[in-house]
N, C-alpha and C. Protein backbone atom coordinates (compact mmCIF):
# COMPACT_ATOMS: atom_id res chain seq x y z
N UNK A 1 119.68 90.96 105.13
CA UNK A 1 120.81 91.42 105.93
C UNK A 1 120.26 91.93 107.26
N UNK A 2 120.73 91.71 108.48
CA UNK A 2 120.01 92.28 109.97
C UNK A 2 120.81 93.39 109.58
N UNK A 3 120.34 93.85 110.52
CA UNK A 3 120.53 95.27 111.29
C UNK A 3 122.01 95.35 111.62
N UNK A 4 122.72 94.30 112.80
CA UNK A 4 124.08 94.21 113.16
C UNK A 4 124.74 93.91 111.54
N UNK A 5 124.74 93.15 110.85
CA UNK A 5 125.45 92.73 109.60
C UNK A 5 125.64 94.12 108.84
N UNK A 6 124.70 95.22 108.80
CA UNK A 6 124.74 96.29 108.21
C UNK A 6 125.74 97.24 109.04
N UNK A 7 125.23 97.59 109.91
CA UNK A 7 126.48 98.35 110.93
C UNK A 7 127.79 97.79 110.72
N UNK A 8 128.08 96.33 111.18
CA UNK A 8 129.31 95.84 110.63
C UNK A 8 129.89 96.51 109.82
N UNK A 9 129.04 96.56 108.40
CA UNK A 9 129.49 96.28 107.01
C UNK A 9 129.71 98.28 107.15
N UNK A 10 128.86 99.09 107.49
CA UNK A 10 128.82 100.10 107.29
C UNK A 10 130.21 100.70 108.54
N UNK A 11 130.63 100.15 109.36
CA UNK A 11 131.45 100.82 109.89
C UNK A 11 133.35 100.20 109.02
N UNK A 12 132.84 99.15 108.29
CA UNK A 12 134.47 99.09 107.48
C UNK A 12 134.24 99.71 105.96
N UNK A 13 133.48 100.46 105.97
CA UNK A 13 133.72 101.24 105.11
C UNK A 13 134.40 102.85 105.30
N UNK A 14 135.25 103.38 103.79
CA UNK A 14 135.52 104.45 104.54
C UNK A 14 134.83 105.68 104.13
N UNK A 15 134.91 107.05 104.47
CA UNK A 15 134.29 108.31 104.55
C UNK A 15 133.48 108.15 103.33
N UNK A 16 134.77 108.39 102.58
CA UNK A 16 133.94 108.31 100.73
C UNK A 16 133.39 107.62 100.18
N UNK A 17 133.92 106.32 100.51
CA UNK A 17 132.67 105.15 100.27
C UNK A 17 131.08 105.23 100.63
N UNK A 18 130.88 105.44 102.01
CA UNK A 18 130.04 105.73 102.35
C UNK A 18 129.12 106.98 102.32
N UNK A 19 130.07 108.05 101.61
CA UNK A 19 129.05 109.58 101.24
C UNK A 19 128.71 108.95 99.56
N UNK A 20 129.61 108.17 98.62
CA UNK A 20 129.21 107.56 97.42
C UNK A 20 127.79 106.65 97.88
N UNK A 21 128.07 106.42 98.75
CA UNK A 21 126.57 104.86 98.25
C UNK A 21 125.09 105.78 99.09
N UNK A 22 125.34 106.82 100.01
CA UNK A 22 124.12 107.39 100.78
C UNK A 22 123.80 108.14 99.45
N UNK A 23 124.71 109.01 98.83
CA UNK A 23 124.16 109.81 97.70
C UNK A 23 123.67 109.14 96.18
N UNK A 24 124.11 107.63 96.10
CA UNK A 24 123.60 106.42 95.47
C UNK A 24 122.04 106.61 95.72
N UNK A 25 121.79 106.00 97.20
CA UNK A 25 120.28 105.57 97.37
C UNK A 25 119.60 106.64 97.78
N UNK A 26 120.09 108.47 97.73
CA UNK A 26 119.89 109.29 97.90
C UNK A 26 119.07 109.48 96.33
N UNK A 27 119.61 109.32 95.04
CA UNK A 27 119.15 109.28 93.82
C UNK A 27 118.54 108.26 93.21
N UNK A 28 118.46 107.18 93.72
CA UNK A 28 117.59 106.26 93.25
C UNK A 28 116.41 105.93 93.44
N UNK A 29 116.37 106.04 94.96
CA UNK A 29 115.33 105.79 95.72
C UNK A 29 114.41 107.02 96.30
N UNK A 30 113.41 107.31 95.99
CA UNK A 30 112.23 108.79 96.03
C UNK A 30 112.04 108.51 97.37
N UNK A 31 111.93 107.03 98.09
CA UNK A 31 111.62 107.56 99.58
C UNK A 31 112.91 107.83 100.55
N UNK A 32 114.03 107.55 100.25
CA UNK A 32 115.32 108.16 100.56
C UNK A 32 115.57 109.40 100.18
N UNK A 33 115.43 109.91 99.23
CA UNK A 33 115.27 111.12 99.16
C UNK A 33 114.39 112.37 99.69
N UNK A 34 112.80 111.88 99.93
CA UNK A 34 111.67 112.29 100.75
C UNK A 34 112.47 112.44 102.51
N UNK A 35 113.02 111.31 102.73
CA UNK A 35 113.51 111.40 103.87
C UNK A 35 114.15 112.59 104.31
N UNK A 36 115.68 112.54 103.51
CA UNK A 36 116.81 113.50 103.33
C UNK A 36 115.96 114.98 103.35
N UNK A 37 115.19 114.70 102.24
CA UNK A 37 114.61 116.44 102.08
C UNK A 37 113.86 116.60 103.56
N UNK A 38 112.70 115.86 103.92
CA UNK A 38 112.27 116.44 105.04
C UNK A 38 112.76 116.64 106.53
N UNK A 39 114.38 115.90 106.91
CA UNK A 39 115.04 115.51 107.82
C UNK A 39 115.92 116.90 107.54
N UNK A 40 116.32 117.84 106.48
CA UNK A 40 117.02 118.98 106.58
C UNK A 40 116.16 120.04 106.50
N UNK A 41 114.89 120.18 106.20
CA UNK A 41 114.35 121.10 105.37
C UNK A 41 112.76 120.46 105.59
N UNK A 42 111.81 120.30 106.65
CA UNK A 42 110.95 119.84 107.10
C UNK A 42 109.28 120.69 106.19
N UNK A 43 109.70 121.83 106.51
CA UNK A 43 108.23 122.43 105.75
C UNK A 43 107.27 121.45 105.90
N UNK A 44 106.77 121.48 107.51
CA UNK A 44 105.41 120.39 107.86
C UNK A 44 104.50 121.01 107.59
N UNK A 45 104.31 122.48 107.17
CA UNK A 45 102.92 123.31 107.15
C UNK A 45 102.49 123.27 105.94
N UNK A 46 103.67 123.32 104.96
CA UNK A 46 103.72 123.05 103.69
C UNK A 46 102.60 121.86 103.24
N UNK A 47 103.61 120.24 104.03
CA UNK A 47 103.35 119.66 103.79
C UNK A 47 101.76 119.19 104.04
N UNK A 48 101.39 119.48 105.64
CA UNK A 48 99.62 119.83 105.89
C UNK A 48 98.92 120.24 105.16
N UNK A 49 99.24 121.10 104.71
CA UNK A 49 98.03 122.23 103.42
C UNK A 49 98.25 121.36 102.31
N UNK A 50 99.29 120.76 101.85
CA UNK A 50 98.86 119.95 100.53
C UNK A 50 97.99 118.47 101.12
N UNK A 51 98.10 118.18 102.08
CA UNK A 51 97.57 117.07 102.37
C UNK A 51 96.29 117.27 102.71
N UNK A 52 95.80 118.68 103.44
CA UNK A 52 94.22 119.01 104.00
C UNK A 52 93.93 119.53 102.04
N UNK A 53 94.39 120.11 101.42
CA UNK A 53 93.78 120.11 99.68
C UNK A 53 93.33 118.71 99.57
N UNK A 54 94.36 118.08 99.25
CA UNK A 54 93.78 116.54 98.76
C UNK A 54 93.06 116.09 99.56
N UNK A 55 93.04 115.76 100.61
CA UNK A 55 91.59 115.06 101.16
C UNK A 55 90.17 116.11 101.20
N UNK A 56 90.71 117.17 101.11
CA UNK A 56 89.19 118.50 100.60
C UNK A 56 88.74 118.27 99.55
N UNK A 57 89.56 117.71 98.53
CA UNK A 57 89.55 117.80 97.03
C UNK A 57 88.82 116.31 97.03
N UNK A 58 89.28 115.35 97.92
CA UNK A 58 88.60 113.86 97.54
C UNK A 58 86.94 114.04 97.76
N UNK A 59 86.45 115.27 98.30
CA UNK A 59 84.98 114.71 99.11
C UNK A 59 84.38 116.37 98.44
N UNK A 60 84.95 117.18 98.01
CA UNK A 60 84.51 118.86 97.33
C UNK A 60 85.42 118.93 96.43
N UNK A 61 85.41 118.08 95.23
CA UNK A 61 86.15 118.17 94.01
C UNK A 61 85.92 119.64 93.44
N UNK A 62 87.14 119.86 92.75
CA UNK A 62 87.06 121.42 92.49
C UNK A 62 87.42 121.28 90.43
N UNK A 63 87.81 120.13 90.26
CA UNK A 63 88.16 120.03 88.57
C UNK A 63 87.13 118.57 88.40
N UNK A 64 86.37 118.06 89.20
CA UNK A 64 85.67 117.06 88.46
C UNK A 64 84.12 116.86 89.09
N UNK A 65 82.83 116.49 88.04
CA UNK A 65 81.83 116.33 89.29
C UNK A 65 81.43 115.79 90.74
N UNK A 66 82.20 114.23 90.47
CA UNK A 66 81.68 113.34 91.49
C UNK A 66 82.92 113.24 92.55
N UNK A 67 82.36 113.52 93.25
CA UNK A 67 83.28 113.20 94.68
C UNK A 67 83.70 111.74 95.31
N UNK A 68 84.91 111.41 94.86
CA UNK A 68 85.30 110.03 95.07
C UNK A 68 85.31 109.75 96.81
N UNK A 69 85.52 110.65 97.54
CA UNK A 69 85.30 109.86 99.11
C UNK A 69 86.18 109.29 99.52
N UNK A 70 87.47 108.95 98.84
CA UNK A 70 88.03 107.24 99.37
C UNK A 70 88.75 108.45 100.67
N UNK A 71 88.65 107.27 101.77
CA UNK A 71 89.44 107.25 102.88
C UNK A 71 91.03 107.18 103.32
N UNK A 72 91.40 106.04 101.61
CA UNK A 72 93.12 105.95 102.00
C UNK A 72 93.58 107.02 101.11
N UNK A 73 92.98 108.16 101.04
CA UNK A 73 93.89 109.13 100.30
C UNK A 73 94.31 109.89 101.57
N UNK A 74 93.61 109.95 102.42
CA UNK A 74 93.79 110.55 103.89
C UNK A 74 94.93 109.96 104.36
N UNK A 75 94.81 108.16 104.47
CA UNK A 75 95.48 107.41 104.93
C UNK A 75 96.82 107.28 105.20
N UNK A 76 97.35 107.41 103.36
CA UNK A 76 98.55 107.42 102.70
C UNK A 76 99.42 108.76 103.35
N UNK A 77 98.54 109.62 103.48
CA UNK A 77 99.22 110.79 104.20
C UNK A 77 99.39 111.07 105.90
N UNK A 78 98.72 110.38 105.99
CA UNK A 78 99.10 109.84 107.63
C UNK A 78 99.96 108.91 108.13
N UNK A 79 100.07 107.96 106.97
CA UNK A 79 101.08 106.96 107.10
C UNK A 79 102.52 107.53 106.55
N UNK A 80 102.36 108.33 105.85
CA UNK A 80 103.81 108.67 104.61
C UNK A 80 103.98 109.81 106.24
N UNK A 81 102.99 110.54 107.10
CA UNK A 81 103.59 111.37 108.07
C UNK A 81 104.27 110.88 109.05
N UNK A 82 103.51 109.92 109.46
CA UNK A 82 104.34 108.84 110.79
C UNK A 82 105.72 108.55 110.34
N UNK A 83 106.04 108.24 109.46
CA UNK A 83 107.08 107.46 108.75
C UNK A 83 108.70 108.63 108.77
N UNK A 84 107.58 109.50 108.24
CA UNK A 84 108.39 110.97 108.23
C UNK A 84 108.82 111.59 109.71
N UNK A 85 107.85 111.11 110.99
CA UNK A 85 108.40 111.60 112.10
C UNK A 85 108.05 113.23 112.25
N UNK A 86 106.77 113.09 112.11
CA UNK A 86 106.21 114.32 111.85
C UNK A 86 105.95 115.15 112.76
N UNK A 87 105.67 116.55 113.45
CA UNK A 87 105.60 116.51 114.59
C UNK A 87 103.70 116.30 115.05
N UNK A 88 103.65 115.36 116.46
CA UNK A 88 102.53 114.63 116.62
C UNK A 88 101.38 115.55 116.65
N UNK A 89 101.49 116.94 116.89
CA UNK A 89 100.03 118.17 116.70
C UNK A 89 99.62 118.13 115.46
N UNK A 90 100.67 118.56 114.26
CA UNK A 90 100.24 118.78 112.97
C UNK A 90 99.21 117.37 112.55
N UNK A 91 99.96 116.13 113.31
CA UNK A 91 99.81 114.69 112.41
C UNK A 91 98.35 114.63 113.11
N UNK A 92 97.88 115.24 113.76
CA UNK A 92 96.56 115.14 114.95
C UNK A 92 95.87 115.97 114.34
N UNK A 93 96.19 116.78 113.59
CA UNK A 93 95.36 117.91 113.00
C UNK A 93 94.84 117.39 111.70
N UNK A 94 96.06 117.03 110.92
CA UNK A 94 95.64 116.26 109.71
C UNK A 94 94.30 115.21 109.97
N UNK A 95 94.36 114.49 110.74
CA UNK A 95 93.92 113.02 110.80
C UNK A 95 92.17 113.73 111.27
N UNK A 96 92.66 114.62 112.11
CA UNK A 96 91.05 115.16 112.42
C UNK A 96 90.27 116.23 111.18
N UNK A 97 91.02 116.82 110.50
CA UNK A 97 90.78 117.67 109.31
C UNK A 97 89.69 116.55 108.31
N UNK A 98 90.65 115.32 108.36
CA UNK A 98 89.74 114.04 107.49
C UNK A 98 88.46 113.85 107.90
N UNK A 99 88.13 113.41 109.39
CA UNK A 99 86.86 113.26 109.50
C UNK A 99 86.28 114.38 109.70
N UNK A 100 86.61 115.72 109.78
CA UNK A 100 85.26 116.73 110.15
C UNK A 100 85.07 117.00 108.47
N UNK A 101 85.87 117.18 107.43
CA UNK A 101 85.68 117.38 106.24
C UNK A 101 84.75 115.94 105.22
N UNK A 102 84.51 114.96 106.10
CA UNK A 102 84.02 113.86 105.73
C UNK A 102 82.52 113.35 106.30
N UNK A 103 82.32 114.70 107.52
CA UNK A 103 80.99 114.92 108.26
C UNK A 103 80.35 115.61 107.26
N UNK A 104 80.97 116.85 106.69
CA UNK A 104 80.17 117.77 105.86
C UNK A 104 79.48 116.94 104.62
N UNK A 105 80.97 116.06 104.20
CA UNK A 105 80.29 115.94 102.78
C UNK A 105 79.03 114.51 103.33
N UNK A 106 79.24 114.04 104.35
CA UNK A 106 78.23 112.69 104.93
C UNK A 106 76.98 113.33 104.91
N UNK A 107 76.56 115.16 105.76
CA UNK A 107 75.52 115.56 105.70
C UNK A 107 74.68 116.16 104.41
N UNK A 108 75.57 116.53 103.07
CA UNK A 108 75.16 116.36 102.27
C UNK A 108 74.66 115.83 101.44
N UNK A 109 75.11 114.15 101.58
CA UNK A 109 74.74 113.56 100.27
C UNK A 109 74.74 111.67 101.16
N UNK A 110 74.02 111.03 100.44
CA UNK A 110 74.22 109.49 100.83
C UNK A 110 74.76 109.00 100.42
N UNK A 111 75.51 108.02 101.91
CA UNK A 111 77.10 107.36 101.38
C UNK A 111 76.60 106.43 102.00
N UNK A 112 77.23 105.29 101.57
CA UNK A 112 77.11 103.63 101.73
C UNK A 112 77.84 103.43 103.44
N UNK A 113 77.38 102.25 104.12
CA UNK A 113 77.52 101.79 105.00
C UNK A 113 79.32 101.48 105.53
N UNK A 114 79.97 101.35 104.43
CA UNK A 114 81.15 101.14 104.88
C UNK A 114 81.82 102.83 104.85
N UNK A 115 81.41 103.75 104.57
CA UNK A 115 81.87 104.73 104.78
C UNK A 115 81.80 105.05 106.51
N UNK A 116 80.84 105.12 106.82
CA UNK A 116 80.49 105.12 108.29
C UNK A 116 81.66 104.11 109.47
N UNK A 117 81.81 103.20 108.65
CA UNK A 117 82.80 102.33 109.27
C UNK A 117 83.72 102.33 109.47
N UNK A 118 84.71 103.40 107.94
CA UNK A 118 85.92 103.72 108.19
C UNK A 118 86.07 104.85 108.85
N UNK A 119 85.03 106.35 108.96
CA UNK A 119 85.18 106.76 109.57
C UNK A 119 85.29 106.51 111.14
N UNK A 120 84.90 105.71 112.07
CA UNK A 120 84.51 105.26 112.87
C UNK A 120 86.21 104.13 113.47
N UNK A 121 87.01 103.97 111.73
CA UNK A 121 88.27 103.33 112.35
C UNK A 121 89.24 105.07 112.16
N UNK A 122 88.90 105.13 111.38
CA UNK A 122 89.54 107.19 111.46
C UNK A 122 89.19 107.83 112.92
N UNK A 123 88.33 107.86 113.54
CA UNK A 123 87.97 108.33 114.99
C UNK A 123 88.83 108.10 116.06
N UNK A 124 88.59 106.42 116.20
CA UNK A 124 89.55 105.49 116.67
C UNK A 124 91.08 105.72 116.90
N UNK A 125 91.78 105.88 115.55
CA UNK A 125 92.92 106.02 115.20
C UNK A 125 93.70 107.33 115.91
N UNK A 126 92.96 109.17 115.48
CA UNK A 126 92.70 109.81 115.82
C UNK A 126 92.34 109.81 117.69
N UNK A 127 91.96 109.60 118.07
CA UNK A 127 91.96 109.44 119.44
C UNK A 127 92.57 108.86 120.33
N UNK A 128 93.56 107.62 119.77
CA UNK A 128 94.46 106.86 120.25
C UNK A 128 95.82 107.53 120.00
N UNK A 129 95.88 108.27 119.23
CA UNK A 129 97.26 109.41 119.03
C UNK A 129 97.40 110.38 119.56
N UNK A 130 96.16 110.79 120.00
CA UNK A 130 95.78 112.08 121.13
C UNK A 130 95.92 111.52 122.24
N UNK A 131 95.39 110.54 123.07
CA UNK A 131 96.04 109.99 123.79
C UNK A 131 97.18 109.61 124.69
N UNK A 132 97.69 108.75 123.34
CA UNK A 132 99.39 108.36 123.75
C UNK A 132 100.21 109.69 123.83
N UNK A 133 99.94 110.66 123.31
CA UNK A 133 101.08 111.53 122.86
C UNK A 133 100.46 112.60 124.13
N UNK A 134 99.42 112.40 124.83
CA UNK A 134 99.01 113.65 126.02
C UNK A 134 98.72 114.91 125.31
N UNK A 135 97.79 114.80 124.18
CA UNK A 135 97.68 115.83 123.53
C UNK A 135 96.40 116.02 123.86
N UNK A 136 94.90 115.50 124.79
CA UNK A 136 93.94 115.30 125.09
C UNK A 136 93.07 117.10 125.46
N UNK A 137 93.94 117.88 125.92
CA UNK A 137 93.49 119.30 126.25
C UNK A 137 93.70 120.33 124.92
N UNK A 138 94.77 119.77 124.04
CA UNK A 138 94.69 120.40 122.66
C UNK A 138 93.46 120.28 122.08
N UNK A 139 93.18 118.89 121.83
CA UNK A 139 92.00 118.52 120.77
C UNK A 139 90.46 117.68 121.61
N UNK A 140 90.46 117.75 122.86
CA UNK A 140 88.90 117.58 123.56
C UNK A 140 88.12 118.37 122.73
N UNK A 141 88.29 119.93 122.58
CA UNK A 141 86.61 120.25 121.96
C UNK A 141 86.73 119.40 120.67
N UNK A 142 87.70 119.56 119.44
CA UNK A 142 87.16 118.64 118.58
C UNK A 142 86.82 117.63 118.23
N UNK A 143 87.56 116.73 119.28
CA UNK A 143 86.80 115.28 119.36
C UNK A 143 85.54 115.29 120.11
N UNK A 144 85.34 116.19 121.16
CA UNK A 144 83.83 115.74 121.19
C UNK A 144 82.98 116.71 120.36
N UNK A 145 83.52 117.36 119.40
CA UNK A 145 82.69 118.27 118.51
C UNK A 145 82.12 116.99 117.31
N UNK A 146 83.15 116.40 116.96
CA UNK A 146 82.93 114.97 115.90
C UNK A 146 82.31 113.94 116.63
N UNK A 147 81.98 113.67 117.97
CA UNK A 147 81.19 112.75 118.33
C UNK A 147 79.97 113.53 118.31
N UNK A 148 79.83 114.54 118.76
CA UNK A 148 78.58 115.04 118.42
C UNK A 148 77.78 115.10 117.12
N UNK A 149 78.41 115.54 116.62
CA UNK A 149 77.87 115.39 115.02
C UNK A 149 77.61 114.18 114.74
N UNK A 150 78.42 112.94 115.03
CA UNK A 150 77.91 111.58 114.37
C UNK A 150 76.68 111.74 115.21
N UNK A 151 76.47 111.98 116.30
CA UNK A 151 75.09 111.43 116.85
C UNK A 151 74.37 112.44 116.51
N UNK A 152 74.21 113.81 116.10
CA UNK A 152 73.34 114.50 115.32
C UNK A 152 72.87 114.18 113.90
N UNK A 153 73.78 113.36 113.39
CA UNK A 153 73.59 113.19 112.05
C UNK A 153 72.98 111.10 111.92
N UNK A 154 72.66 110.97 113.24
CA UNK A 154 72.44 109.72 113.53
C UNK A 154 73.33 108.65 112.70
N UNK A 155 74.36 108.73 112.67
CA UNK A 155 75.36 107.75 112.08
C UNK A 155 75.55 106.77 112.50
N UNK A 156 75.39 105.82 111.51
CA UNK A 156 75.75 104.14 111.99
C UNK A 156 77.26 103.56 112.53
N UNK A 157 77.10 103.08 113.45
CA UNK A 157 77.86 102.76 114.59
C UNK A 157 78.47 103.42 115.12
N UNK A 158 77.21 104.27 116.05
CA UNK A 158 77.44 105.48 116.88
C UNK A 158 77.58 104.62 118.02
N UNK A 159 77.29 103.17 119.03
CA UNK A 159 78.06 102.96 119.39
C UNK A 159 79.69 102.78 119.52
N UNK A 160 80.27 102.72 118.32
CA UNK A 160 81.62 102.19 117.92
C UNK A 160 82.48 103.69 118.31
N UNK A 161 81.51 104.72 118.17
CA UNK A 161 81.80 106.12 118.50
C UNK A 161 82.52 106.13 119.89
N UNK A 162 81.00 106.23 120.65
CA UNK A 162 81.09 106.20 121.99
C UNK A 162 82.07 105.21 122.38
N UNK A 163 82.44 103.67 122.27
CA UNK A 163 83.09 103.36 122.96
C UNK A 163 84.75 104.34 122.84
N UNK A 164 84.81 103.90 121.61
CA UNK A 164 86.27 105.17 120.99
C UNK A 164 86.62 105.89 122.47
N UNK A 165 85.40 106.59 122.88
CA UNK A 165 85.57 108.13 123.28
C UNK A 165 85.86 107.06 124.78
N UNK A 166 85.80 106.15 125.46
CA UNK A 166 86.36 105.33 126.46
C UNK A 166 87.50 105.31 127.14
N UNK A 167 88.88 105.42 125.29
CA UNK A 167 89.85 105.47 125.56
C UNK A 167 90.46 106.51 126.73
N UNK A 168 90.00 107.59 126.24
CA UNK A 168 90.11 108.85 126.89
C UNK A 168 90.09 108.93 128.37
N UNK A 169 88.83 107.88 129.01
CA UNK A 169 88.51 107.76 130.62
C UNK A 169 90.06 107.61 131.68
């Protein structure tokens, strides 16, 4: 169905019809509902602190030994934030919380080559949102606090770093 076919369809319907079928896909559907809840009732700080736990928790497990690392647990929450219309500081904070919490656990312990890589598309990502959004005087010291560290910690594709940091020029 486009977009116009829906409007159509949604403007010959009447009041009640249409509070019946929103409160329909209001109960059926968890990301219609995620919506609704965070579109009246936002709690983004809320939502940050559970998201900076879980990615703390992926790389400094606190109930298991080994530290799984994965990157799209970060991901999922950056993407589920965009989606949400989040506001763009918090979503800049999150995204940078991932890689400085992913420096620590890098200087601790040896991680495989593609870790380095995704961090390096996490940098990227992160800097292109600071960017677009003119948030560049908020978060300069910490982005060049995280380029520093990759090149203190001699990290592979510390060019891929530096160019990153280009965008910015």
């Amino acid at each position: 169905m486009s977009k116009r076919a829906l409007q159509k369809y949604i403007a010959s319907l009447k009041k009640k019809e249409l509070e019946a079928q929103i409160t329909d896909l209001y109960q059926r559907f968890p990301v219609v509902k995620e919506f609704y809840d965070f579109a009246f009732n936002p709690k983004e700080d809320k939502l940050v602190q559970e998201a900076k736990t879980k990615i703390s928790n992926e790389y400094f497990p606190l109930k298991r030994k080994r530290p799984k690392a994965r990157r799209s647990v970060a991901q999922k929450y950056i993407k589920r934030f965009i989606k949400l219309g989040m506001d763009a500081h918090l979503l800049a904070d999150v995204m940078l919380y991932n890689i400085e919490i992913a420096q620590s656990f890098a200087h601790e312990r040896n991680v495989p080559d593609a870790f380095y890589k995704s961090m390096s598309n996490s940098f990227r990502e992160v800097v292109q949102h600071v960017s677009i959004h003119g948030m560049l005087p908020d978060y300069k010291d910490r982005i060049v606090k995280i380029y520093q560290t990759t090149q203190n910690q001699n990290w592979l594709f510390e060019d891929e770093f530096s160019k990153t940091l280009d965008i910015l020029d």
